[in-house]
Protein backbone atom coordinates (compact mmCIF):
# COMPACT_ATOMS: atom_id res chain seq x y z
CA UNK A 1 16.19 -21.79 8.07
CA UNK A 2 13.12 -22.38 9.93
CA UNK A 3 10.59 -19.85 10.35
CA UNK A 4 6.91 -19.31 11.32
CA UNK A 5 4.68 -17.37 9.25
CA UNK A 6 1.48 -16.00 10.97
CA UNK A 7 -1.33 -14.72 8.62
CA UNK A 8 -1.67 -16.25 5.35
CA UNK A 9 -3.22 -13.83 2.90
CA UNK A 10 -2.78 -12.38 -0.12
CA UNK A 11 0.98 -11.64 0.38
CA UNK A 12 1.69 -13.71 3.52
CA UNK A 13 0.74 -16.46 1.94
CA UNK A 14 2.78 -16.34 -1.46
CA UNK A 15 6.20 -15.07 0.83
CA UNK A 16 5.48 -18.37 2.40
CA UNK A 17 5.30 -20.04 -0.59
CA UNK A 18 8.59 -18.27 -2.11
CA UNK A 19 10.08 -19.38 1.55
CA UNK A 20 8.90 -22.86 0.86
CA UNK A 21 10.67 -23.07 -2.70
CA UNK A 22 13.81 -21.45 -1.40
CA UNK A 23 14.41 -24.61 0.95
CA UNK A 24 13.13 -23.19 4.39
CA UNK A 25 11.20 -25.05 6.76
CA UNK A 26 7.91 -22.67 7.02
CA UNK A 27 5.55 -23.27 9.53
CA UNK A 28 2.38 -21.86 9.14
CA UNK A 29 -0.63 -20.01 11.29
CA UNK A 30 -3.67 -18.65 10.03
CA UNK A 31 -7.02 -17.77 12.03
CA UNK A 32 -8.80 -19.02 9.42
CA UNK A 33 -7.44 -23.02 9.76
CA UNK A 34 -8.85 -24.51 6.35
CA UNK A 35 -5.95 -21.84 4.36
CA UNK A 36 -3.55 -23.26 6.53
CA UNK A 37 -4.21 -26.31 5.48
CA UNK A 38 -4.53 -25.45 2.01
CA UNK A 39 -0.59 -24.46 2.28
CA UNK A 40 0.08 -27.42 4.23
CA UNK A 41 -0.66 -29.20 1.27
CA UNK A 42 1.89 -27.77 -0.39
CA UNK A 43 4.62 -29.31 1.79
CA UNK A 44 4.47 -26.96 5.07
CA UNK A 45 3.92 -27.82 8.73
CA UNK A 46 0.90 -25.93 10.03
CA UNK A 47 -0.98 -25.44 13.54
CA UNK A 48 -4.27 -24.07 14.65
CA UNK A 49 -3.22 -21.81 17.39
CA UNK A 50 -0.29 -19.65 18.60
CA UNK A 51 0.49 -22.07 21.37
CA UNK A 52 1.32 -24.79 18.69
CA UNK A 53 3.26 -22.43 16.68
CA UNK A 54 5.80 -21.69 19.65
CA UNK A 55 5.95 -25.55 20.37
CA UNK A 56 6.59 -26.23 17.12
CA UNK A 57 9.53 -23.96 16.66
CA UNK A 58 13.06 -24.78 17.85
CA UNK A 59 14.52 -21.68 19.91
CA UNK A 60 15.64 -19.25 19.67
CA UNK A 61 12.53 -18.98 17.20
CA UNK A 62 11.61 -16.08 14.16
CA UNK A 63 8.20 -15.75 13.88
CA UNK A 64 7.09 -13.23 10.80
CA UNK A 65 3.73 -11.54 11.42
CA UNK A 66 2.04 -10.38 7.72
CA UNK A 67 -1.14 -9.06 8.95
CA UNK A 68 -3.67 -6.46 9.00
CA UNK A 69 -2.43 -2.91 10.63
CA UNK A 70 -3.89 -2.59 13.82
CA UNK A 71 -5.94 -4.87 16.02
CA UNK A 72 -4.49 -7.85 14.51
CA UNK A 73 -1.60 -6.86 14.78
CA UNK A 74 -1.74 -5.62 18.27
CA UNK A 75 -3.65 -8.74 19.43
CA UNK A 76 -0.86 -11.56 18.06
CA UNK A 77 2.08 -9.59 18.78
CA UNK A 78 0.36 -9.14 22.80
CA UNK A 79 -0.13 -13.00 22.62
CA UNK A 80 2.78 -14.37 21.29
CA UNK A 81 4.75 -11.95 23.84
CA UNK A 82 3.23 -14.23 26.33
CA UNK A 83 4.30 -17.33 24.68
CA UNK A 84 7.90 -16.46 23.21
CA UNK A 85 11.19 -16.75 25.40
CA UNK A 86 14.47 -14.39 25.41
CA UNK A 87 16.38 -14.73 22.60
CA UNK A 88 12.82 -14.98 19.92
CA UNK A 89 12.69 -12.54 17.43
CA UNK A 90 9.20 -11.12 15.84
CA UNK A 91 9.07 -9.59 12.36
CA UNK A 92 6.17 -7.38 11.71
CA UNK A 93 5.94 -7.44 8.35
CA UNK A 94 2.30 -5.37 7.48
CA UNK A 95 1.75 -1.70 7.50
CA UNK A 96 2.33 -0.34 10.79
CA UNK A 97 3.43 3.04 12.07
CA UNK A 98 6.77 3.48 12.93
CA UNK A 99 5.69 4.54 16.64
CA UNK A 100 3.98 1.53 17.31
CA UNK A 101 6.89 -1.00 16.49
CA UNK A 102 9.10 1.53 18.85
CA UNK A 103 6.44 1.02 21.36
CA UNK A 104 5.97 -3.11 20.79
CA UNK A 105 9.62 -3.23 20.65
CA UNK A 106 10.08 -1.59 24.18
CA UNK A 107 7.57 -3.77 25.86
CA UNK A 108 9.23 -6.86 24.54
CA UNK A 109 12.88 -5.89 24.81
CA UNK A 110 11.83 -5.84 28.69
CA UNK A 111 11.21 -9.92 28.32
CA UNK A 112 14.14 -10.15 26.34
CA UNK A 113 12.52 -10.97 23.23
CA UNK A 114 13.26 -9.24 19.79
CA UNK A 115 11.96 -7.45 17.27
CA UNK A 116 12.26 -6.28 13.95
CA UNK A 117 10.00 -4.05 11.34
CA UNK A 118 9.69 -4.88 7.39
CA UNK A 119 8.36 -2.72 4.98
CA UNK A 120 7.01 -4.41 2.34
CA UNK A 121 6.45 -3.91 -1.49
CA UNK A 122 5.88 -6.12 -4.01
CA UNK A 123 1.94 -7.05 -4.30
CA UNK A 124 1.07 -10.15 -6.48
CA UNK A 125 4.15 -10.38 -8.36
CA UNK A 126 6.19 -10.88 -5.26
CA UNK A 127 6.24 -14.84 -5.47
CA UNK A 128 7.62 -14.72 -8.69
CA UNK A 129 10.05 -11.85 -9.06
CA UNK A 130 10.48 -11.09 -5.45
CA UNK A 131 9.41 -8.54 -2.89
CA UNK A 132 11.55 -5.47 -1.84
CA UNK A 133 12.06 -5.33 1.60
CA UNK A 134 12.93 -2.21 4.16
CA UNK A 135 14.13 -3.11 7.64
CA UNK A 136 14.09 -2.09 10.85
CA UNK A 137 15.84 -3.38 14.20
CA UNK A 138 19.37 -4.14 15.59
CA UNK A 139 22.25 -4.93 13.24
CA UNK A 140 22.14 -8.53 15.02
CA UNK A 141 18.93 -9.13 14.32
CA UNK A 142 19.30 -8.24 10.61
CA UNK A 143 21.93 -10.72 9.77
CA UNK A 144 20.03 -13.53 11.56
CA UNK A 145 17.22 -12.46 9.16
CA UNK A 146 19.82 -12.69 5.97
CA UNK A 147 19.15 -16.11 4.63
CA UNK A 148 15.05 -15.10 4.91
CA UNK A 149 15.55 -11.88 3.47
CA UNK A 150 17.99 -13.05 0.04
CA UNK A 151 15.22 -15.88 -0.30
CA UNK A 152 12.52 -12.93 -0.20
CA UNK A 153 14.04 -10.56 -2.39
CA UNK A 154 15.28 -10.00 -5.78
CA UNK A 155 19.37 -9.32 -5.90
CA UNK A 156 19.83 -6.21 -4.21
CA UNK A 157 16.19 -6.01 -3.10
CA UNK A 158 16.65 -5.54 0.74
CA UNK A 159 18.26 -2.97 3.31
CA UNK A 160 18.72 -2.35 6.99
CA UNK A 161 17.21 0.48 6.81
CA UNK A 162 18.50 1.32 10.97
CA UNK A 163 17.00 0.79 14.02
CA UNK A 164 13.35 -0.76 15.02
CA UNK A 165 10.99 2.08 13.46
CA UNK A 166 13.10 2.43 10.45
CA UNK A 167 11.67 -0.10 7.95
CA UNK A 168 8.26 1.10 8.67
CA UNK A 169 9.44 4.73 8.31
CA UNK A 170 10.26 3.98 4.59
CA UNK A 171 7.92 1.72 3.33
CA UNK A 172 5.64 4.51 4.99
CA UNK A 173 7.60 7.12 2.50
CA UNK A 174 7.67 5.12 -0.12
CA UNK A 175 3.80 4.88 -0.19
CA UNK A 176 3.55 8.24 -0.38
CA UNK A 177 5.17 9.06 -3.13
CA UNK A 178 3.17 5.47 -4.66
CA UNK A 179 -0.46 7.71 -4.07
CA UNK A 180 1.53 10.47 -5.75
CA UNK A 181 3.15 8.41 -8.50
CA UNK A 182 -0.80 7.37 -9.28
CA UNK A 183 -2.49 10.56 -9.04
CA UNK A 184 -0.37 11.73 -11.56
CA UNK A 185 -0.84 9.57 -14.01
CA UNK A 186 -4.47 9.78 -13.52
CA UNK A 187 -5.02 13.46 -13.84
CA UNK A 188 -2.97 13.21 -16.86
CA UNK A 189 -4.82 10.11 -18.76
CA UNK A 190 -8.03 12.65 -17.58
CA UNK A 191 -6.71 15.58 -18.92
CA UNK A 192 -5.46 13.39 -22.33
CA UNK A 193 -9.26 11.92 -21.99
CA UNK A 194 -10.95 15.49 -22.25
CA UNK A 195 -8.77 16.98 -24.56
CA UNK A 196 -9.73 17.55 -28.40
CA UNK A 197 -7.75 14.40 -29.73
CA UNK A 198 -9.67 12.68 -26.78
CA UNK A 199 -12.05 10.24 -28.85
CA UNK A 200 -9.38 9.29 -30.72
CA UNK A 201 -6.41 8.71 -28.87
CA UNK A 202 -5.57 5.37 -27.39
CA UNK A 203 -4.90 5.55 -23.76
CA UNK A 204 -3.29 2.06 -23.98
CA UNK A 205 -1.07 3.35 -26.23
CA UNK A 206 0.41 6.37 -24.92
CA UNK A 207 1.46 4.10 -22.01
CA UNK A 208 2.89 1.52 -24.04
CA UNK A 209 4.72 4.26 -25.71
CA UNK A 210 5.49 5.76 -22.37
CA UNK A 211 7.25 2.74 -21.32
CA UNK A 212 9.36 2.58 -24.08
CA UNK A 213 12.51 5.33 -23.47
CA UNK A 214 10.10 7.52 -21.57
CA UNK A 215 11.40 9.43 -18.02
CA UNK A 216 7.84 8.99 -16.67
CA UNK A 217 8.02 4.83 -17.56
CA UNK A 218 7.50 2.67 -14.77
CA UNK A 219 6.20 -0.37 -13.11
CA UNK A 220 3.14 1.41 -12.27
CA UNK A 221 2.72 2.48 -15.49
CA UNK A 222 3.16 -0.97 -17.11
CA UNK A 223 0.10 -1.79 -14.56
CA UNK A 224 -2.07 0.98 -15.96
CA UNK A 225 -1.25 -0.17 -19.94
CA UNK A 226 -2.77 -3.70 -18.62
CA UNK A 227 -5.77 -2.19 -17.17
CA UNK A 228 -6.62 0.12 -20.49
CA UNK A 229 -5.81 -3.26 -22.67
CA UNK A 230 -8.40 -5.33 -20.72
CA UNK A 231 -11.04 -2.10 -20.11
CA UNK A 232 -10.25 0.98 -21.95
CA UNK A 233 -12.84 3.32 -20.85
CA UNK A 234 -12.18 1.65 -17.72
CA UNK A 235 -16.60 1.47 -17.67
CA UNK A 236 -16.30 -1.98 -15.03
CA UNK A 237 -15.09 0.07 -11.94
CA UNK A 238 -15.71 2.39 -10.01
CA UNK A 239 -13.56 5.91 -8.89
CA UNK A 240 -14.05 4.90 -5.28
CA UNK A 241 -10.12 4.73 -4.21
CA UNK A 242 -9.41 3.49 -0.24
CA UNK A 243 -5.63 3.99 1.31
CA UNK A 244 -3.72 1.39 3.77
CA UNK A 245 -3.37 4.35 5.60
CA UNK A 246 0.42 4.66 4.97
CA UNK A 247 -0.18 7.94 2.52
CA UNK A 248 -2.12 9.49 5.35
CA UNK A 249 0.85 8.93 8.02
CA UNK A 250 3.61 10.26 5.48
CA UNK A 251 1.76 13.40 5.66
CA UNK A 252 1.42 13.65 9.44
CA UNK A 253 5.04 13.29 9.46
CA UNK A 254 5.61 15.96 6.78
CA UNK A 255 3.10 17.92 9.05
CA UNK A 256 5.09 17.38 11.99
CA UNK A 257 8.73 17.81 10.01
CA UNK A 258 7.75 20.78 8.43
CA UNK A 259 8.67 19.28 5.27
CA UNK A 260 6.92 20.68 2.20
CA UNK A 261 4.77 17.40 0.79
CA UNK A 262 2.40 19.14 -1.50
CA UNK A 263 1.40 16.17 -3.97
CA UNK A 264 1.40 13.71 -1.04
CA UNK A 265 -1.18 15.43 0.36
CA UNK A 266 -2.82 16.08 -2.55
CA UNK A 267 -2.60 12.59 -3.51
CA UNK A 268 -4.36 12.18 -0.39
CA UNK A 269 -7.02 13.65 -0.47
CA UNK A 270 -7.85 13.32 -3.46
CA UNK A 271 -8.74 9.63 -2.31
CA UNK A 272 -11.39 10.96 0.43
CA UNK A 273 -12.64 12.99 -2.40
CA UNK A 274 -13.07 9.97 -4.55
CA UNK A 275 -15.35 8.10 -2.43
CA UNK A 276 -17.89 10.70 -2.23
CA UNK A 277 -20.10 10.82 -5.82
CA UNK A 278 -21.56 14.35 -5.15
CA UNK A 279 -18.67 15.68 -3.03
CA UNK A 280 -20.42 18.61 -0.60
CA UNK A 281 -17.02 20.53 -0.49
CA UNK A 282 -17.58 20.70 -4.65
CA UNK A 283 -21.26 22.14 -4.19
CA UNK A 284 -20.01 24.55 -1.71
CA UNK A 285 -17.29 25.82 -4.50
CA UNK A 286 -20.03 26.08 -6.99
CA UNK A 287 -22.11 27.86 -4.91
CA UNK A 288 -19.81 30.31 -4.27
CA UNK A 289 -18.86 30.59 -7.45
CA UNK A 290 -22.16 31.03 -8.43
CA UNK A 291 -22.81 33.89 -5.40
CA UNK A 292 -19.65 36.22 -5.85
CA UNK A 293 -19.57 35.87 -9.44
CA UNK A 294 -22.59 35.03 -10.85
CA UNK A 295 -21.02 31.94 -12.73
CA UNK A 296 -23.68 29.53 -13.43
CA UNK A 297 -24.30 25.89 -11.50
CA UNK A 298 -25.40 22.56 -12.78
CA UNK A 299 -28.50 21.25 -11.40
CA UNK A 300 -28.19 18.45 -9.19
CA UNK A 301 -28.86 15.47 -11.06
CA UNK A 302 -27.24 17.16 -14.52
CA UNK A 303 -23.60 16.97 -13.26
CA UNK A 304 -22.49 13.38 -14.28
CA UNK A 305 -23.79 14.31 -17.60
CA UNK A 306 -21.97 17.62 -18.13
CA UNK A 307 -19.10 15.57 -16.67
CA UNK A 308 -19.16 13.65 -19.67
CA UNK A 309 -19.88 16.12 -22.28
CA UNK A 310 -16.66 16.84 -25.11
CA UNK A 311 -14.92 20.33 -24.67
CA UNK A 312 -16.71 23.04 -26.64
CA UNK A 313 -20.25 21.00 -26.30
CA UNK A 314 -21.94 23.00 -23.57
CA UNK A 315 -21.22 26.96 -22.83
CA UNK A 316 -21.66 28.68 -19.57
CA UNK A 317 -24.27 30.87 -18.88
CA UNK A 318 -23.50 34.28 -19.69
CA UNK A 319 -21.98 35.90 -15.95
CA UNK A 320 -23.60 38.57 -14.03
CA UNK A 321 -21.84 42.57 -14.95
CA UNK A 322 -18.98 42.55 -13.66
CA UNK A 323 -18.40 38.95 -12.47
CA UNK A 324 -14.87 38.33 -11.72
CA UNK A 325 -12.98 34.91 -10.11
């Protein structure tokens, strides 16, 4: 099948590749020209603009969009509305809110041009073993997608999810309970960390033994076992966590629903929290603390060190009479 791929990088590109393997004729567009040409060399047709993309496609054309959420996004899919004819269909395949692709999907149903939304999951090891794939649009357009989508995906690895929105709405989901999935396993390495057995125990270990029978084993989980093997103190990064901006959507909608989604929000926020090393909202807590109850404070300066220090090491100061809380 021949199909354009728009945005070559760190999955974009290696779903092209896996498209290029499976027999289709990919052609490729990337702002940046010199990685198109990079993947040219590997056997694909490539152009330096969206003008020479459309040209190059026999209609009715698929086009496949894996790029950043938002402005590029918005910008391509605006442009290649321009340039498409009725009967071209547009996968989004990045992270974008489900509204959005309702609202794209409007504007260019009205030049009779169509559209479909895939979530997708599979990071690095997509090339290889396949990425899982959650889709949104008309039945139509789903089957025309088929041969793309088996070539994509490991057996059994994609779904029509329902109509335009609906691809986006899971992967959206599914994220969610991915920032949840992670926080839990790192408040409980932490709490394993702090605990008594602490300097002994063998993170890498426990989740190598986790993943062996386990109900908590997982992919993820696998992931973390790699990272303790190659750093287990984990001393060459940082706790400074960012979000695609998926988790925070999943708990608008839960917001909105008025579905309980108490560790996705969590999850949540503990990543704003992360990315502050002195976090105000904690000094305001110890402060208070300190204020209604008498309970002592760390000086600034002294809390990365009393961070680190083993349980039983350090003792509170002795409250105020009658501190409570």
């Amino acid at each position: 099948m021949q199909i354009a791929m728009v945005g070559l990088g760190r999955m974009g590109l290696n779903m092209a590749r896996r498209l290029l393997r499976g027999g289709h004729q990919v052609v490729a567009h990337n702002r940046t020209y010199a990685r198109t040409q990079e993947f040219m060399a590997e056997g694909a047709a490539g152009v330096q603009s969206l003008e020479e993309l459309v040209a190059a496609l026999t209609p009715p054309r698929t086009l496949w969009l894996m790029l950043p959420e938002g402005k590029p996004t918005e910008d391509n899919v605006q442009a290649l509305g321009d340039l498409l004819a009725p009967g071209d269909l547009l996968v989004d395949g990045g992270n974008t809110f489900f509204r959005d692709d309702l609202r794209r999907a409007g504007a260019l149903a009205e030049q009779g041009i169509h559209y479909c939304d895939a979530g997708v999951s599979g990071g690095m090891w997509g090339l290889e073993e396949g990425y899982c794939l959650m889709v949104g649009g008309a039945e139509e357009d789903f089957e025309r997608l088929h041969p793309v989508l088996a070539t994509l995906a490991p057996p059994e690895g994609f779904l029509h999810c329902g109509p335009v929105g609906a691809g986006h709405y899971v992967k959206m989901v599914h994220n969610g309970i991915e920032y949840g999935m992670m926080e839990a396993y790192g408040e409980g390495m932490e709490l394993l960390r702090a605990s008594p057995y602490g300097e002994t125990l063998d993170l890498r270990a426990v989740a190598h033994l986790w993943q062996r029978g386990s109900v908590v084993r997982s992919w993820l989980l696998g992931l973390l076992e790699d990272a303790l093997a190659k750093d287990p103190d984990l001393d060459s990064i940082s706790g400074y966590v960012e979000d695609s901006g998926e988790g925070r959507w999943a708990v608008q909608q839960a917001v909105e629903l008025g579905v309980a989604a108490d560790a996705l929000a969590h999850a949540v926020f503990k990543r704003f929290l992360s990315r502050e090393t002195d976090a105000f909202s904690n000094r305001v807590l110890a402060a208070l603390r300190n204020e209604f109850g008498g309970h002592a404070v760390v000086p600034a300066g002294e809390a990365e060190r009393s961070a680190h220090a083993g349980a039983g090491e350090t003792k509170p100061a002795t409250p105020a009479p009658g501190a409570r809380g």
